[in-house]
PDB file of N, CA and C in Angstrom:
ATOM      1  N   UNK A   1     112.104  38.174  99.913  1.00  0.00           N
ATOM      2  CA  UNK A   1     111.725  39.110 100.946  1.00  0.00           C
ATOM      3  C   UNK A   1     111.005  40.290 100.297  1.00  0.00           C
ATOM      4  N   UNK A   2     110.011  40.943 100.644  1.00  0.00           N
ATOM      5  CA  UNK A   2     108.725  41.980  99.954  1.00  0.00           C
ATOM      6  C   UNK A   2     109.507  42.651 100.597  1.00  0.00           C
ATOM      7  N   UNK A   3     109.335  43.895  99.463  1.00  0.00           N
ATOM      8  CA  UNK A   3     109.791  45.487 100.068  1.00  0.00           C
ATOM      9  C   UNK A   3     109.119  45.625 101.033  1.00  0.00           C
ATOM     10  N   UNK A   4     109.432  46.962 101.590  1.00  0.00           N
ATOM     11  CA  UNK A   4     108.712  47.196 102.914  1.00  0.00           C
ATOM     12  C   UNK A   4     108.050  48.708 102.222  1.00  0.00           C
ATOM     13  N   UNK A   5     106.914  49.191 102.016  1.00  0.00           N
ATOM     14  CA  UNK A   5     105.767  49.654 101.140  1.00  0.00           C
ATOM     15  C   UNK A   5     106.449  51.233 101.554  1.00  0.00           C
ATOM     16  N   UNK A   6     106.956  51.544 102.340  1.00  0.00           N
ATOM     17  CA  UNK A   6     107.822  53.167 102.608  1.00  0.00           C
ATOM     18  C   UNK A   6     109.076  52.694 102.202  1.00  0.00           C
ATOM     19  N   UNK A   7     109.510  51.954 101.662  1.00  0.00           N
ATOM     20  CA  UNK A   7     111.001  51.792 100.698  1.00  0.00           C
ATOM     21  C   UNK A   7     110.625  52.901  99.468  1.00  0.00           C
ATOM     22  N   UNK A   8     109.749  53.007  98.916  1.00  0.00           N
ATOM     23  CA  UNK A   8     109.635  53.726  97.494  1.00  0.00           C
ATOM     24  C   UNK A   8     109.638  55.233  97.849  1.00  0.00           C
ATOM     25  N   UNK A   9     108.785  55.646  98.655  1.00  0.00           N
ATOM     26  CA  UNK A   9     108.426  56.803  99.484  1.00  0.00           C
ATOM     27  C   UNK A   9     110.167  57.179  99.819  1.00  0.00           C
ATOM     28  N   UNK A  10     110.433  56.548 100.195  1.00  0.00           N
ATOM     29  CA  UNK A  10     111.889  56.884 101.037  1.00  0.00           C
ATOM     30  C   UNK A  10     112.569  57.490  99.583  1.00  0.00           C
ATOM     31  N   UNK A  11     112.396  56.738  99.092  1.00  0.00           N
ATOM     32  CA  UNK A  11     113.939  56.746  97.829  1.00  0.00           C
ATOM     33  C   UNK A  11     113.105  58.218  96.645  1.00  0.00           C
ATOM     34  N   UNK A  12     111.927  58.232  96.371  1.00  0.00           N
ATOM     35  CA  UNK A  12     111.448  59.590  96.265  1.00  0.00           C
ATOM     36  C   UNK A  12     111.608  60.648  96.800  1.00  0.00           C
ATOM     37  N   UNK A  13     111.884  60.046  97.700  1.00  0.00           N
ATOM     38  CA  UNK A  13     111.790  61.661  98.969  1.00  0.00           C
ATOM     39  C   UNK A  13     113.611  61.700  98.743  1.00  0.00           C
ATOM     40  N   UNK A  14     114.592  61.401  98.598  1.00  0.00           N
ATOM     41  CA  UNK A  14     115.880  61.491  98.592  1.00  0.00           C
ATOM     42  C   UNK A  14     116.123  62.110  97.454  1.00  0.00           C
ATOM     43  N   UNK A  15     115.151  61.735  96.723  1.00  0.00           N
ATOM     44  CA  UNK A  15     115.739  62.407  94.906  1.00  0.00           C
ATOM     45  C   UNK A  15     114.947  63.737  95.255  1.00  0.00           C
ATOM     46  N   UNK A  16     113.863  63.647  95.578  1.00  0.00           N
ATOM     47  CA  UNK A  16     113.491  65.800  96.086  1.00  0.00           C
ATOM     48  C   UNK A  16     113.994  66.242  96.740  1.00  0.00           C
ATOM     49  N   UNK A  17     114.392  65.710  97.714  1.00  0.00           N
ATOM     50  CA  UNK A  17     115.567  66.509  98.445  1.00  0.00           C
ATOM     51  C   UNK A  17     116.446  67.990  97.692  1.00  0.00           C
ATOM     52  N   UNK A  18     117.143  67.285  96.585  1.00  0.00           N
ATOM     53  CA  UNK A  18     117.815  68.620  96.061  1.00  0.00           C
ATOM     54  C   UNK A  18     116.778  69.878  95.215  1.00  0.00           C
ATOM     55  N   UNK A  19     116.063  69.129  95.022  1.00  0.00           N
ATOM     56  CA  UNK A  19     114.929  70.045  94.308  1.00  0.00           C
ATOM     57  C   UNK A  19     113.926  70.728  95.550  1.00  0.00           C
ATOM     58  N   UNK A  20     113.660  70.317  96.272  1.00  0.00           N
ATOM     59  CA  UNK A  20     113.199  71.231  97.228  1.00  0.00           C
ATOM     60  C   UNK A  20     114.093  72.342  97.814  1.00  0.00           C
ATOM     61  N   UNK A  21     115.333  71.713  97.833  1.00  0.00           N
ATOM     62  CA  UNK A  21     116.662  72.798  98.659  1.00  0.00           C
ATOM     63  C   UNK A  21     116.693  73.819  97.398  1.00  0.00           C
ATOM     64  N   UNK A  22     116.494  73.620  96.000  1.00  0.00           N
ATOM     65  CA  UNK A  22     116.511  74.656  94.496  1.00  0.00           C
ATOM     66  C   UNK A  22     115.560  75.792  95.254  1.00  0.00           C
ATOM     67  N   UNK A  23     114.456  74.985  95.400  1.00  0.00           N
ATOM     68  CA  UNK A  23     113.258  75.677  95.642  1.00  0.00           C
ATOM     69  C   UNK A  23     112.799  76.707  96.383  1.00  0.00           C
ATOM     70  N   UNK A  24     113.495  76.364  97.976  1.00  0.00           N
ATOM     71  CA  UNK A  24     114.035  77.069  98.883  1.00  0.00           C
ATOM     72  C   UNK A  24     114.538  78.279  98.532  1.00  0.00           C
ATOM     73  N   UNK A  25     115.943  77.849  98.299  1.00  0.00           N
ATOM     74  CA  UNK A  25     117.017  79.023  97.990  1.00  0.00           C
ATOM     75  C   UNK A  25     116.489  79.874  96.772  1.00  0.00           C
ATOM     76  N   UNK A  26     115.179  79.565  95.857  1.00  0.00           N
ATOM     77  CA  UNK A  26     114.776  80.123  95.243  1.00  0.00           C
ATOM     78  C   UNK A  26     113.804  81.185  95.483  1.00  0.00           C
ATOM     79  N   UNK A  27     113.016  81.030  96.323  1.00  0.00           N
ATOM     80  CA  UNK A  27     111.941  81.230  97.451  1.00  0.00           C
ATOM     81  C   UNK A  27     112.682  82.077  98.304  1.00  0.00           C
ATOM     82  N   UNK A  28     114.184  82.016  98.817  1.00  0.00           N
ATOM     83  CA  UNK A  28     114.507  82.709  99.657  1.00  0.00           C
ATOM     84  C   UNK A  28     115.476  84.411  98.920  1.00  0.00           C
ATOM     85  N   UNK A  29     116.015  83.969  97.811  1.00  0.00           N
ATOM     86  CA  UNK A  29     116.529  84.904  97.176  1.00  0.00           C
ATOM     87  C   UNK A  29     115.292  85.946  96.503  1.00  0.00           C
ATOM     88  N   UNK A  30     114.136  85.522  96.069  1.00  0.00           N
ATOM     89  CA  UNK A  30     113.292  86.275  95.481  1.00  0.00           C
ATOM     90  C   UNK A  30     112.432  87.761  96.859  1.00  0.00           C
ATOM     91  N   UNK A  31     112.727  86.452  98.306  1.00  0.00           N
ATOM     92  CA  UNK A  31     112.164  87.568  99.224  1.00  0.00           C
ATOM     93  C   UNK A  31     113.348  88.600  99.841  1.00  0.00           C
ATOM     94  N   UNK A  32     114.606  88.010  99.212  1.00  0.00           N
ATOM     95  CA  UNK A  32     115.715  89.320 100.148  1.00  0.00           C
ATOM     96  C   UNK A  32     115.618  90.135  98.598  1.00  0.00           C
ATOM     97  N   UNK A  33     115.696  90.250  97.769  1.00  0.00           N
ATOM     98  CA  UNK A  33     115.497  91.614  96.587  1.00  0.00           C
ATOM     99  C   UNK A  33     113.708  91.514  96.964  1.00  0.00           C
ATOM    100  N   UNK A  34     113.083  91.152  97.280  1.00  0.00           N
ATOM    101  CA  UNK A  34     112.164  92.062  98.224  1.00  0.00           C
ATOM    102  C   UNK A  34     112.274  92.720  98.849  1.00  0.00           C
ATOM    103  N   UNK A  35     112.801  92.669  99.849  1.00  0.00           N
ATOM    104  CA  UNK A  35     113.032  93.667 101.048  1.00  0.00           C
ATOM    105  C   UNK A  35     114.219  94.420 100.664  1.00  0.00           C
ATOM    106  N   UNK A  36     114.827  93.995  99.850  1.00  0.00           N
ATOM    107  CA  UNK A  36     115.903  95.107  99.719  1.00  0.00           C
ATOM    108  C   UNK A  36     115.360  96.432  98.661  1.00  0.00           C
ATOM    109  N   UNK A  37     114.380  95.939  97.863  1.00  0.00           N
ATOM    110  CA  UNK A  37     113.570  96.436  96.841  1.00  0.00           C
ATOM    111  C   UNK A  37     112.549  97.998  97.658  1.00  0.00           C
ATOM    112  N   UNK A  38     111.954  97.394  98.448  1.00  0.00           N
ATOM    113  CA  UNK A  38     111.385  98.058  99.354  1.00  0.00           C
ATOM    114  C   UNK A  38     112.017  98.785 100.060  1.00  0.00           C
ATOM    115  N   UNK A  39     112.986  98.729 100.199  1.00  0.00           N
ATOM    116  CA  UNK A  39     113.709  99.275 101.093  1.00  0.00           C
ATOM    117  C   UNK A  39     114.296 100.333 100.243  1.00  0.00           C
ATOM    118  N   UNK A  40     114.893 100.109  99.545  1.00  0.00           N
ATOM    119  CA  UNK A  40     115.429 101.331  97.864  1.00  0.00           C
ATOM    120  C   UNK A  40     114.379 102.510  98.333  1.00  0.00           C
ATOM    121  N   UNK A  41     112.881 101.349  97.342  1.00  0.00           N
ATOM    122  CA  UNK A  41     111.637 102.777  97.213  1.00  0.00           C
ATOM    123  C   UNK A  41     111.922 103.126  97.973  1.00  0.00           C
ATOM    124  N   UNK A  42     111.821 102.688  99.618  1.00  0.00           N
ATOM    125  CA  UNK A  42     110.852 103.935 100.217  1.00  0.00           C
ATOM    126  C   UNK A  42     112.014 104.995 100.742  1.00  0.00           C
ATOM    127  N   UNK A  43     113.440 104.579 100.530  1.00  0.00           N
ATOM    128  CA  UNK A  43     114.841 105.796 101.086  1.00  0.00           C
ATOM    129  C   UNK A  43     114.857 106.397  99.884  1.00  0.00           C
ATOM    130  N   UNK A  44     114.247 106.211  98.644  1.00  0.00           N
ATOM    131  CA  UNK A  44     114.514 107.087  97.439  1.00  0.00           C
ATOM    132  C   UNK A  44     113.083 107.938  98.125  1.00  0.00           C
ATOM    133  N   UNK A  45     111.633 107.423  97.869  1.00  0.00           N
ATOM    134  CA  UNK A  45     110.727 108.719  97.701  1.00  0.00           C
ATOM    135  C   UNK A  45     111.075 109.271  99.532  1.00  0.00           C
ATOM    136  N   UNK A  46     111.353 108.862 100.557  1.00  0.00           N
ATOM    137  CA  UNK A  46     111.858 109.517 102.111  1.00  0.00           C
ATOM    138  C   UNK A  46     112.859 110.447 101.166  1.00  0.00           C
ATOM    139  N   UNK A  47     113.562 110.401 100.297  1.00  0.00           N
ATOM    140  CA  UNK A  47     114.519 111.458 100.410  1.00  0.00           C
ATOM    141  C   UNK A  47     114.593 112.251  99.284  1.00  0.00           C
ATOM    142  N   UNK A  48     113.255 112.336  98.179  1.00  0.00           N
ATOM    143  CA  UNK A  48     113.139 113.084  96.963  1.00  0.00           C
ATOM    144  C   UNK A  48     111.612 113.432  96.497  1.00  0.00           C
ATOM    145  N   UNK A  49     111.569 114.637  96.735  1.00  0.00           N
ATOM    146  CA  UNK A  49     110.306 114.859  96.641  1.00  0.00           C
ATOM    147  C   UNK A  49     109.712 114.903  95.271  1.00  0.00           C
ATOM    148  N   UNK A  50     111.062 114.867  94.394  1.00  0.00           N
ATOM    149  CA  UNK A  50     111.102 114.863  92.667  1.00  0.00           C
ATOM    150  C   UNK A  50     110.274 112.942  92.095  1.00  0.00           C
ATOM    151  N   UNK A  51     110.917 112.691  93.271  1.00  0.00           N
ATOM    152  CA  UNK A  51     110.916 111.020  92.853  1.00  0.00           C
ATOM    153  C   UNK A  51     109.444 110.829  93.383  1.00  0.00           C
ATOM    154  N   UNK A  52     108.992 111.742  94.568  1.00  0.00           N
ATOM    155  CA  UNK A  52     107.693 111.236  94.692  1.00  0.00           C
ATOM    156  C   UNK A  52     106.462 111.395  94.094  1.00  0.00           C
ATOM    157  N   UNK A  53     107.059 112.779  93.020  1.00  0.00           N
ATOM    158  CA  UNK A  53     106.033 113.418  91.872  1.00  0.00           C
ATOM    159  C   UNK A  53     106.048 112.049  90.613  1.00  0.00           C
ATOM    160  N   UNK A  54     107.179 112.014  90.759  1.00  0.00           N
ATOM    161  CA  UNK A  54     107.263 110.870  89.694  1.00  0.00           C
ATOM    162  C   UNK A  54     106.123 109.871  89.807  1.00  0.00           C
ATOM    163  N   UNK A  55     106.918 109.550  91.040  1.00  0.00           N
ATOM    164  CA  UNK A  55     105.537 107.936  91.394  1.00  0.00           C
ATOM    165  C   UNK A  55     104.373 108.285  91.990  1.00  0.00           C
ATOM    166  N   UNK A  56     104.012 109.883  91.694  1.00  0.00           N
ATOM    167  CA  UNK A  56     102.472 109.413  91.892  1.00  0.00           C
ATOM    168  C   UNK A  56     101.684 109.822  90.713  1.00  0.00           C
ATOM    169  N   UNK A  57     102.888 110.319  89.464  1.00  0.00           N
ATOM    170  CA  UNK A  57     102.426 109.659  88.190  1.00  0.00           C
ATOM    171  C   UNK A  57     102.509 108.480  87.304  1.00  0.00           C
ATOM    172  N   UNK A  58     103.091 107.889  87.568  1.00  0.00           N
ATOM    173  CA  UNK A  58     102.947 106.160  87.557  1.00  0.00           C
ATOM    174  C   UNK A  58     102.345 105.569  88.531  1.00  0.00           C
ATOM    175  N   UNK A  59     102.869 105.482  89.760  1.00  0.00           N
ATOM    176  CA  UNK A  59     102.577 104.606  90.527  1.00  0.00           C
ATOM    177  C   UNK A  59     101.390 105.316  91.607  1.00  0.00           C
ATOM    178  N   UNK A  60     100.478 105.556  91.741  1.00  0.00           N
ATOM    179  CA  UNK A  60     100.109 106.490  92.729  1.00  0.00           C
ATOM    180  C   UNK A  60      99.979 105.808  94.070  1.00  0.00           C
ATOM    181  N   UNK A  61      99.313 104.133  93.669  1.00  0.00           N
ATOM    182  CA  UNK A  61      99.331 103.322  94.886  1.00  0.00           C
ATOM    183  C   UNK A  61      99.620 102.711  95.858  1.00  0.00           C
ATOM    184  N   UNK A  62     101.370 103.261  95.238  1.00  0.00           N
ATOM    185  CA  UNK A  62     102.512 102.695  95.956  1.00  0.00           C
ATOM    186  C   UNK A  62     102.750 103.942  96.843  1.00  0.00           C
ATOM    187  N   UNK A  63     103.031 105.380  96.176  1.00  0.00           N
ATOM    188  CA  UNK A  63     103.042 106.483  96.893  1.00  0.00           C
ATOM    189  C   UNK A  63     102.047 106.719  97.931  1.00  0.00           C
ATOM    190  N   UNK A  64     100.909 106.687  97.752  1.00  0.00           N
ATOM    191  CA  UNK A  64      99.715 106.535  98.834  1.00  0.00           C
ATOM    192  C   UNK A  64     100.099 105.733 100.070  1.00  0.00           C
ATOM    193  N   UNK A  65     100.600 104.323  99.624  1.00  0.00           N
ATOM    194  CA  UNK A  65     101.358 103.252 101.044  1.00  0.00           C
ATOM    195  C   UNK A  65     102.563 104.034 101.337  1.00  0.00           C
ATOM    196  N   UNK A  66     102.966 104.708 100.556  1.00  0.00           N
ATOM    197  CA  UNK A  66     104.283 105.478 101.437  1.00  0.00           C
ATOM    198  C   UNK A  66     103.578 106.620 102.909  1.00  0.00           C
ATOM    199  N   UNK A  67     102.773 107.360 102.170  1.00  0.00           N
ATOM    200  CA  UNK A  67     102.000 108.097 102.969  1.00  0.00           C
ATOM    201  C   UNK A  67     101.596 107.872 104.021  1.00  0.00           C
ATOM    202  N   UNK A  68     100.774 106.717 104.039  1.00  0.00           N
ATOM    203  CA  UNK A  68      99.940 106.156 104.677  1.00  0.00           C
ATOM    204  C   UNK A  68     101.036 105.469 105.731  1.00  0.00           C
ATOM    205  N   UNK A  69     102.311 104.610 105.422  1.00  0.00           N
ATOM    206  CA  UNK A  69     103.406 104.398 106.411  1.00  0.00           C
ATOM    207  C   UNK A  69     103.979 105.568 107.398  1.00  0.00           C
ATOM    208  N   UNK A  70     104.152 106.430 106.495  1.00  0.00           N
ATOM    209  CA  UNK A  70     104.579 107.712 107.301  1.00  0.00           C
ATOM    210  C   UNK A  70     103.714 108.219 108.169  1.00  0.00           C
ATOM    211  N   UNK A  71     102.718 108.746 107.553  1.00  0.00           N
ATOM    212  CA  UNK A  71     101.881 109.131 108.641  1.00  0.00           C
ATOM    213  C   UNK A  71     101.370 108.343 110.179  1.00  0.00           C
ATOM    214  N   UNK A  72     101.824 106.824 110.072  1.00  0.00           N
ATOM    215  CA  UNK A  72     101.359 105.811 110.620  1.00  0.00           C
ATOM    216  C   UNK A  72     102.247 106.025 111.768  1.00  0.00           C
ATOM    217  N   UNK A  73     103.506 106.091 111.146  1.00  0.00           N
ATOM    218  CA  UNK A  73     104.781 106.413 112.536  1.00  0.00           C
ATOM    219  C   UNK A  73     104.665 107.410 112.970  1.00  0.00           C
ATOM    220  N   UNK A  74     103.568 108.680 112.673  1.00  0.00           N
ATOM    221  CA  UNK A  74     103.372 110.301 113.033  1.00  0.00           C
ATOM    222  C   UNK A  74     104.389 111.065 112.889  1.00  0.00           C
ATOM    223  N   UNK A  75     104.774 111.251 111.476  1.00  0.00           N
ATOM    224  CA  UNK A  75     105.826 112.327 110.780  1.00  0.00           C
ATOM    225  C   UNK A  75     104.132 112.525 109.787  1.00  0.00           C
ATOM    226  N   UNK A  76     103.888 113.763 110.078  1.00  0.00           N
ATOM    227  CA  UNK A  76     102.519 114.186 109.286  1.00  0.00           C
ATOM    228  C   UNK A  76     103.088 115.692 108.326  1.00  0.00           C
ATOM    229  N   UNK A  77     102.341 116.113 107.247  1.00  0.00           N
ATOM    230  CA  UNK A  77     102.577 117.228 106.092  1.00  0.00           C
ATOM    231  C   UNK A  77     103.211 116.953 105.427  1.00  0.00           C
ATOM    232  N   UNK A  78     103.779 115.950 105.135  1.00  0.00           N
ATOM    233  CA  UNK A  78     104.999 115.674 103.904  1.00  0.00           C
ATOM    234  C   UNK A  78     103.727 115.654 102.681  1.00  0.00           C
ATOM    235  N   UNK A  79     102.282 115.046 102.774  1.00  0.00           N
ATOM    236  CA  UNK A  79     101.422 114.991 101.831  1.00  0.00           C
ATOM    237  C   UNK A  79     101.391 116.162 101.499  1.00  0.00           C
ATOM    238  N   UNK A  80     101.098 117.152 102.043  1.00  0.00           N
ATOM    239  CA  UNK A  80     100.365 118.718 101.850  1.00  0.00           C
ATOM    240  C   UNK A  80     101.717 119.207 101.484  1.00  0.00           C
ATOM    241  N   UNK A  81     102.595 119.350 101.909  1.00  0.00           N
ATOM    242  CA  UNK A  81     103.818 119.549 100.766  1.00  0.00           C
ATOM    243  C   UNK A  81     104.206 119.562 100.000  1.00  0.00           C
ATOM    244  N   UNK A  82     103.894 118.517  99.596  1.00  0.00           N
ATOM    245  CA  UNK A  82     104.080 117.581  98.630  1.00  0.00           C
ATOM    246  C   UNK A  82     103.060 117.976  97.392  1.00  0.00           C
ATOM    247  N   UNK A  83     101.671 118.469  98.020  1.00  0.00           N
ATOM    248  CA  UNK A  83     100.417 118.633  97.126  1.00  0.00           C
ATOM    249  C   UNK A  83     100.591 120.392  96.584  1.00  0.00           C
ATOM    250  N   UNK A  84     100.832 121.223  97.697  1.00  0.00           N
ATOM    251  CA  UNK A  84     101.229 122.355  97.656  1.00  0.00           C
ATOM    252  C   UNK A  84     102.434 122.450  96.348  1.00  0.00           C
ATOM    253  N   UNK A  85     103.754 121.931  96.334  1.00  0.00           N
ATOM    254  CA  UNK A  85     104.640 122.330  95.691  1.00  0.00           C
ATOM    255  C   UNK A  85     104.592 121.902  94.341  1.00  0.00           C
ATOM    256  N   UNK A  86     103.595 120.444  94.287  1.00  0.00           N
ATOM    257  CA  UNK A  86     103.164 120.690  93.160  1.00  0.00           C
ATOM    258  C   UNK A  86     101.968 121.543  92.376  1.00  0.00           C
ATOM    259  N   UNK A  87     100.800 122.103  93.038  1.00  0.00           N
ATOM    260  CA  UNK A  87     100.058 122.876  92.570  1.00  0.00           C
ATOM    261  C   UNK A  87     101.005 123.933  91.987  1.00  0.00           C
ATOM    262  N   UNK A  88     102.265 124.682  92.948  1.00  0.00           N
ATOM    263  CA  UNK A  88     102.686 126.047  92.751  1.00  0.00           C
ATOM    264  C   UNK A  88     103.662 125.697  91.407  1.00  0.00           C
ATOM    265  N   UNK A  89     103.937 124.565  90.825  1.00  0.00           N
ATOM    266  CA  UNK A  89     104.973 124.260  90.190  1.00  0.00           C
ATOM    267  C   UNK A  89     104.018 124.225  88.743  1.00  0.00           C
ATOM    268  N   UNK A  90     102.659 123.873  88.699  1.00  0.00           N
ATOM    269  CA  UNK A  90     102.230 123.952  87.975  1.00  0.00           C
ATOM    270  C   UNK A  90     101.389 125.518  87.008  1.00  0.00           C
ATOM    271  N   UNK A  91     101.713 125.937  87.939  1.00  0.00           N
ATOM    272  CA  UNK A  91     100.819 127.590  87.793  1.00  0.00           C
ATOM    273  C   UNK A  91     102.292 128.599  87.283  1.00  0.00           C
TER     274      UNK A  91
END
């Protein structure tokens, strides 16, 4: 009796099975410390204006998307605040 030509297919696909489910749960853990990641930044620079001097000497591009979020929901001057207290901090 001849195999039936999706016998091989079948029995491949059973052995990926667990390796796709790796893959998954791999795929799925990397995007929740995403969002939890994101979520850190943006309640650390929302709540430190020290932390936001910081990152907009490293990071400026990330601070800019903070901005640019905020202002988006219309909480506006935290920039000019922000620009202000550091000019006066520097003088």
């Amino acid at each position: 009796m001849p195999s039936s030509p999706t016998l091989p297919f079948y029995r491949m696909a059973r052995t990926m099975e667990p390796l796709a489910k790796k893959i998954f749960k791999g795929v799925l853990v990397a995007e929740l410390f995403g969002i939890f990641g994101a979520y850190f930044l943006f309640t650390k620079m929302n709540t430190s204006q020290d932390f936001r001097q910081t990152m907009s000497k490293k990071f400026p591009f990330i601070l800019e998307v903070y901005y640019k979020s905020i202002e988006q929901s219309g909480m506006y001057g935290i920039r000019e605040q922000d620009q202000e207290k550091w000019l006066n901090s520097k003088s």
